[in-house]
Structure formats: C-alpha cells, structure tokens
Protein backbone atom coordinates (compact mmCIF):
# COMPACT_ATOMS: atom_id res chain seq x y z
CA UNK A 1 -124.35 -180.69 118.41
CA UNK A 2 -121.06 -178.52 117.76
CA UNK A 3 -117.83 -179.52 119.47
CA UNK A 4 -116.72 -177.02 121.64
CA UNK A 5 -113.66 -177.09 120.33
CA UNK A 6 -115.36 -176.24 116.69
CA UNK A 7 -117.43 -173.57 118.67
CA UNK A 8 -114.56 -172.08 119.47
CA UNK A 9 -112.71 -171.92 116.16
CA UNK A 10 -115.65 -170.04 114.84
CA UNK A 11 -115.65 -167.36 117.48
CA UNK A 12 -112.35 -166.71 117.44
CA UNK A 13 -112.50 -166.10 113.48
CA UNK A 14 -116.07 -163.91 113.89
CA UNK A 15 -114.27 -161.87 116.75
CA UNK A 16 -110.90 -161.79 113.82
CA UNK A 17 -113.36 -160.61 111.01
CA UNK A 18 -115.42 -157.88 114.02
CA UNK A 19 -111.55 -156.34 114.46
CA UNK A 20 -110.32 -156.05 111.19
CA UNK A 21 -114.31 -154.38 109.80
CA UNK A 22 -113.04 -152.17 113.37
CA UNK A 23 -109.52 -151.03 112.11
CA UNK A 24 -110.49 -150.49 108.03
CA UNK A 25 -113.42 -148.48 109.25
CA UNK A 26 -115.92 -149.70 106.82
CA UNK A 27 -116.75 -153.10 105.10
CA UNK A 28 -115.62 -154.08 101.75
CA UNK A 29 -118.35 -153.10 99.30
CA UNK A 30 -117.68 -154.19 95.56
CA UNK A 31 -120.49 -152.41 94.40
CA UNK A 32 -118.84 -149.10 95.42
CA UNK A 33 -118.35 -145.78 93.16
CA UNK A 34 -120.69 -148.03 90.42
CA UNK A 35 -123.59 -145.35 91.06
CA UNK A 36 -121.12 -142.42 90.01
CA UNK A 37 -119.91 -144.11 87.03
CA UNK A 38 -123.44 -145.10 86.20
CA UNK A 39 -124.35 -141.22 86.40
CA UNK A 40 -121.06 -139.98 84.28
CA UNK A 41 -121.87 -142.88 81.88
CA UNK A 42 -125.40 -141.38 81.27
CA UNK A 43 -124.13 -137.78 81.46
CA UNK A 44 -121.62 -138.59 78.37
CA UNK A 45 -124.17 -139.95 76.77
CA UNK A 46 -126.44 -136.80 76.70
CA UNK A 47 -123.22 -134.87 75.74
CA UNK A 48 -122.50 -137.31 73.11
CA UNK A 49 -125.85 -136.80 71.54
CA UNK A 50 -125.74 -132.80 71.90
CA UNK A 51 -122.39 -132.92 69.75
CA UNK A 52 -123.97 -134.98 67.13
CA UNK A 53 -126.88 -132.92 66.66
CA UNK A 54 -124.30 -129.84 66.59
CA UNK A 55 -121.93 -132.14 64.16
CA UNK A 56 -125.04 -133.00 61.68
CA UNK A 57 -126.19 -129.35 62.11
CA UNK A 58 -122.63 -128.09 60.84
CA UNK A 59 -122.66 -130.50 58.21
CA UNK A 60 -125.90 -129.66 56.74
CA UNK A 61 -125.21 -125.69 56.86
CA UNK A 62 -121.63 -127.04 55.02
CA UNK A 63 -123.12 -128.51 52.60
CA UNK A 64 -125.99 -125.68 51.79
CA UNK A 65 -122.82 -123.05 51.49
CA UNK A 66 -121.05 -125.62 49.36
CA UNK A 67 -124.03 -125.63 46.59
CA UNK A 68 -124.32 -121.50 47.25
CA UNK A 69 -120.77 -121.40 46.33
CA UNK A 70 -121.27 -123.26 43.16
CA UNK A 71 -124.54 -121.63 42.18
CA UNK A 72 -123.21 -117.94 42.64
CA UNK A 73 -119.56 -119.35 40.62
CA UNK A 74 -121.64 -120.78 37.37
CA UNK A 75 -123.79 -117.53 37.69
CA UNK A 76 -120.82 -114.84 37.62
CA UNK A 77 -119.18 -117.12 34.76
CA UNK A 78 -122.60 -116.70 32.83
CA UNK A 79 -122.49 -113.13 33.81
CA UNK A 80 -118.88 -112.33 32.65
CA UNK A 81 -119.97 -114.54 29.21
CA UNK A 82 -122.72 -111.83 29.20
CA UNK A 83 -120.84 -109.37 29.40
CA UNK A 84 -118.07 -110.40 26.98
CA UNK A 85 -121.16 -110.25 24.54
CA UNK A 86 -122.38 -106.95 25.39
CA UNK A 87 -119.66 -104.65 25.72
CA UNK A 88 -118.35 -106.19 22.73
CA UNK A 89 -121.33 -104.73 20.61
CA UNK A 90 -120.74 -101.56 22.62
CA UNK A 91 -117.26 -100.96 21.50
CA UNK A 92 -118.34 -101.96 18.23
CA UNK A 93 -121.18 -99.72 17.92
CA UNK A 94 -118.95 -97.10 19.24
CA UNK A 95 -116.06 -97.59 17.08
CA UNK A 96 -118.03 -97.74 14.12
CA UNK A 97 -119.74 -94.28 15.42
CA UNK A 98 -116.04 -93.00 15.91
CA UNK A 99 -114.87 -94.04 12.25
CA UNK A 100 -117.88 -92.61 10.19
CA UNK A 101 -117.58 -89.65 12.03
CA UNK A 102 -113.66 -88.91 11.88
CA UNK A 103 -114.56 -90.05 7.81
CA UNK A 104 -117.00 -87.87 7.32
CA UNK A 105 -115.04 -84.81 8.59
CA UNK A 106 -112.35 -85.46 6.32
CA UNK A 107 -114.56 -85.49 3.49
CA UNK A 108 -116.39 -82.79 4.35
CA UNK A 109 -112.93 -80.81 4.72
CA UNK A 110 -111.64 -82.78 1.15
CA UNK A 111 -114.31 -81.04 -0.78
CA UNK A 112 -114.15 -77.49 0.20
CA UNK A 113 -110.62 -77.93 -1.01
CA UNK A 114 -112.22 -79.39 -4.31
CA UNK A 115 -114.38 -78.03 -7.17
CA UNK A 116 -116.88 -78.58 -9.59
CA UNK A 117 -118.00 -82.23 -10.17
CA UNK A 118 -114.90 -83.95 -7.42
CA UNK A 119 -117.35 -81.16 -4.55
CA UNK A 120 -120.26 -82.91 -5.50
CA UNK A 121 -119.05 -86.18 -5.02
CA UNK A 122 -117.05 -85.14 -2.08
CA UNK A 123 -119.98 -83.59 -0.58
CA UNK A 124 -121.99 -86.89 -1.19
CA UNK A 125 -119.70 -89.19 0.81
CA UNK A 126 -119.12 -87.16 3.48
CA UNK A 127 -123.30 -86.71 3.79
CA UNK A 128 -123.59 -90.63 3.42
CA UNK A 129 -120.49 -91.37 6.58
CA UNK A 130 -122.23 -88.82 8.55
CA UNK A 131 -125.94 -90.42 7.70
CA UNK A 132 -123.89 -93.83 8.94
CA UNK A 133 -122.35 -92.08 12.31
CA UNK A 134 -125.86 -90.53 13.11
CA UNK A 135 -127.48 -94.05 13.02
CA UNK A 136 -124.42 -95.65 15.13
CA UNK A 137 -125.38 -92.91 17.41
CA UNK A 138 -128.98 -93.95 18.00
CA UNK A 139 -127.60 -97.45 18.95
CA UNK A 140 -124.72 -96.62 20.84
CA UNK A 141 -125.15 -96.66 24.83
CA UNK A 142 -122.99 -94.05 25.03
CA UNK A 143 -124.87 -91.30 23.77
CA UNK A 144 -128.54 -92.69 24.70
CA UNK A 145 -127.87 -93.74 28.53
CA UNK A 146 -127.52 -90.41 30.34
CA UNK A 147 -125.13 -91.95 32.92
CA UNK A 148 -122.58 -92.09 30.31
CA UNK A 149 -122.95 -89.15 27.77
CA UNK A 150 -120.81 -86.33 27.37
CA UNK A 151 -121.48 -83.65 29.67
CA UNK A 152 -120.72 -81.23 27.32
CA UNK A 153 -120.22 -80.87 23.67
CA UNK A 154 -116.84 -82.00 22.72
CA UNK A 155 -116.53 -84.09 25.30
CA UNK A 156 -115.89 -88.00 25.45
CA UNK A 157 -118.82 -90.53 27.39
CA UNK A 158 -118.05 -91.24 30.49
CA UNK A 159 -116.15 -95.27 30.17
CA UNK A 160 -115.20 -95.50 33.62
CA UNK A 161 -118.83 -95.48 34.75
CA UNK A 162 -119.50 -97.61 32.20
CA UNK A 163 -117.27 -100.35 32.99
CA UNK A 164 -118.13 -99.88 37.22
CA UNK A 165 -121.41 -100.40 36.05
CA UNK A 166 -120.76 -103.40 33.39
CA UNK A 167 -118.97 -105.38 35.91
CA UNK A 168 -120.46 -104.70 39.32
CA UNK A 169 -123.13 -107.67 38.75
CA UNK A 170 -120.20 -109.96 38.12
CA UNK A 171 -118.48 -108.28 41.28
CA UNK A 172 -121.44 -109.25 43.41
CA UNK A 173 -121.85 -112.37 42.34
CA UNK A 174 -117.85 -113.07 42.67
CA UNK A 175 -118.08 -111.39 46.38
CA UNK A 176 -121.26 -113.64 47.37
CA UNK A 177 -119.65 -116.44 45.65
CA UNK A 178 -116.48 -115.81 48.26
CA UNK A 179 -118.87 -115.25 51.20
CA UNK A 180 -120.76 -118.49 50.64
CA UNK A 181 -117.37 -120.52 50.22
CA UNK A 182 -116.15 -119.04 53.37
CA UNK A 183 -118.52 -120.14 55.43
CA UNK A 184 -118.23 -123.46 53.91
CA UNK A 185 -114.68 -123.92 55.14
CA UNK A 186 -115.99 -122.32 58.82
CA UNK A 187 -118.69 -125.27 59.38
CA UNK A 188 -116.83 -127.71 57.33
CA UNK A 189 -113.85 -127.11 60.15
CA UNK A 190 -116.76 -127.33 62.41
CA UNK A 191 -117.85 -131.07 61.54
CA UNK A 192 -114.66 -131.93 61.49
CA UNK A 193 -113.86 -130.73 65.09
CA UNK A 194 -117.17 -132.18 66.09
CA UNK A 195 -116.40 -135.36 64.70
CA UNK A 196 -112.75 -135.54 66.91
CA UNK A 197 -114.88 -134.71 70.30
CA UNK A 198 -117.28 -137.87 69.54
CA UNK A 199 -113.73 -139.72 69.49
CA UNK A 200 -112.87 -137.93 72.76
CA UNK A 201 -116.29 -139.26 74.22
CA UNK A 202 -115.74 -142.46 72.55
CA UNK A 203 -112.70 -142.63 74.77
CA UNK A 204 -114.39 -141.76 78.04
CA UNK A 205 -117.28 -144.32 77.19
CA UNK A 206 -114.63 -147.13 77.24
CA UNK A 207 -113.13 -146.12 80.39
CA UNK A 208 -116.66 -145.88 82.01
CA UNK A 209 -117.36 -148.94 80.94
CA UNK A 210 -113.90 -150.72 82.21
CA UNK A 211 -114.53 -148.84 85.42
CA UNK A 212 -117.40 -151.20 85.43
CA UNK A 213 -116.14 -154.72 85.73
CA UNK A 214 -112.70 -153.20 88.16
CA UNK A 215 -112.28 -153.19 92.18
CA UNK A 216 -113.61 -150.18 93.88
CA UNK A 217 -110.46 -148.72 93.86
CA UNK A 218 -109.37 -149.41 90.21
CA UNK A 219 -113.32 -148.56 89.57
CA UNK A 220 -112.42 -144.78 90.96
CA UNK A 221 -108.89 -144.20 88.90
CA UNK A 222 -110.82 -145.13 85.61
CA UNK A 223 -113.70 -143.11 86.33
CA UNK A 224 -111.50 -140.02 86.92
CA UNK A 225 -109.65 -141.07 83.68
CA UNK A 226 -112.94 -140.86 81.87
CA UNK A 227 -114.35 -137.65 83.68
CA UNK A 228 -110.79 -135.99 82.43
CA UNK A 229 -111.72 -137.03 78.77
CA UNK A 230 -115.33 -136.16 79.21
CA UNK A 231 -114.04 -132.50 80.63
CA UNK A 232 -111.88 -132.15 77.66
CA UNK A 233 -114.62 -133.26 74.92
CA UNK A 234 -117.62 -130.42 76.98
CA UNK A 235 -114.67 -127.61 77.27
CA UNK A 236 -113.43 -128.10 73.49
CA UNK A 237 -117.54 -128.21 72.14
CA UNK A 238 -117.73 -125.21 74.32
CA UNK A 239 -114.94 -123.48 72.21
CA UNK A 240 -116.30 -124.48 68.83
CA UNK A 241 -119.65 -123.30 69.56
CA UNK A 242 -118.57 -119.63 70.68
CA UNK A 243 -115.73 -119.69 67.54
C-alpha cells in the first residue's frame, strides 16, 4: 500500500509535469527534425554522385583533347619537316631552271657577237644550258602544276599560291592542334571545379551528420548550415554545366 502522503507527492509532480507539457505546447521529442536531415543527407548524396559522374566525365573528355593536342602537334612538326624537304627541291629545281636559262641566253647572245670556230663553240654551250633548263623545266612544279604557271609568256609562276598551298596542311593541323588544346584547358577547368563542389558537399555531409547526434534545436541550426553548403555546391554545378 502507498502512503498517502507518498500518493500525494506523486500527484502533485504528474499535475507539475501536465502544466508545464500545457504552457510549452508540445512535449520534448529528441528525435525531432532527424527525418529532414535524414532526407537532405540522402539528397546530397544523389548530388554528390551526379557531380562525380560529371567530374570523371570532364576528366575523360580532358584527357582525350590532351592526346588530340599532341597527335595533331607531332603531325604538323612532321608536316613542316615535309615541307622543309619539298620546297627545298622546288627552289632548287627552279633555280637551277633560272640559271641554265639566264646562261644560255648569254651564250646564245656571246656568239652572234663571235665568228668562225669561237660561234661554233658558242653556239654549242648555249644549246647544251638550254638542253639543261628544258629538263629542269619538266621537273619543276612551277611550270607542270597549272595552279602555278605563268599565265602568260614572260611572266613569272605564281609563288604566292604556291606557298598558301605548301603550308595550309601545316596550318590545319596547327589550327586543330589549338582547337583540341583549348578544349583541354575548358574540361580540365571543369574537373577541377567539380572536384572543389565534392569538397563543398563534403562539408555539408559533416554537418548532416553532426546534426545527427545534437538537441533538436542545435539538430535544426546545423541542418540549415548544411542545406546552405548543399545550395551553394547544386547552384555552382549548375553554372559549370551551362559554362
């Protein structure tokens, strides 16, 4: 049996505990605001694993551009070696057509000044420098490529189309070469930006998961911490994706 003095005790501190659950309007609940954090815990997880996807994405396409970059560089240097080669057997050719030419004139003009036996030999040389231009001729690009031969007679070949023309494969390569290295540096910047949002999220993580183990009320101030940093990590993926 309970004294009623005991009896009493313990009615007065039910009716004590009824008033104050009357004026704070609701009962304490320390499992309170756990459900949202739960929820923004799972929802920066999802987010977490959309920006590494994006993040590995960037760095693959960084990394293809990177070996484009290389490829197209080696290929204009073997182009411009190329080319070294064969406009240097051009302008050979070409000189060479230039000086047998220039030599056989003279001759030719040395021996109708001359007579007797000096005409014959005169005559002979100048036959043999032009027999040496004609055969430069058949060689020369200049004179068999109708893109660059005189237009008329008289006239020089056309070099200015010939050097647009000798160096526009190294000038593609060069401009593909700058293209692909360009957009290495965009998705390299990319993977890098990615990479400082996972530290963002990293950061809202933590603060989920000390929102965890606080009061109710602490509980609440971290998870608004944490929904600021997840904000900031969804608004700033946001802005690399449409950059």
């Amino acid at each position: 049996m309970i004294e009623p003095k005991l009896e009493a005790e313990i009615e007065e501190i039910e009716r004590e505990f009824e008033s104050r659950n009357k004026q704070t309007g609701k009962p304490h609940d320390p499992e309170r605001y756990k459900a949202l954090v739960v929820v923004l815990t799972v929802l920066t997880t999802v987010i977490t694993a959309i920006v590494a996807g994006l993040a590995a994405d960037a760095n693959i396409r960084a990394t293809t551009y990177n070996r484009d970059s290389q490829v197209y560089a080696i290929q204009a240097a073997g182009e411009l070696h190329h080319l070294d080669l064969k406009t240097g057997y051009d302008t050979n050719v070409f000189t060479s057509y230039l000086k047998d030419t220039m030599e056989a004139t003279v001759l030719q003009m040395t021996a109708l000044q001359q007579q007797g036996q000096a005409v014959t030999d005169g005559t002979l040389r100048a036959a043999e420098a032009q027999a040496r231009a004609d055969e430069a001729r058949k060689f020369s690009v200049f004179y068999t490529d109708p893109r660059y031969t005189p237009k008329s007679a008289g006239a020089t070949p056309d070099m200015q189309a010939y050097i647009a023309d000798s160096y526009k494969g190294a000038n593609d390569l060069v401009a593909q070469q700058n293209t692909a290295a360009d957009a290495y540096d965009h998705w390299n910047r990319k993977g890098d930006s990615y990479t400082s949002i996972m530290a963002v999220l990293a950061v809202a993580f933590f603060l989920f998961g000390l929102a965890q183990a606080l009061s109710p009320r602490l509980r609440l101030l971290f998870a608004v911490f944490g929904l600021v940093a997840l904000s900031v990590a969804g608004f700033w993926t946001i802005l690399i994706l449409v950059g």
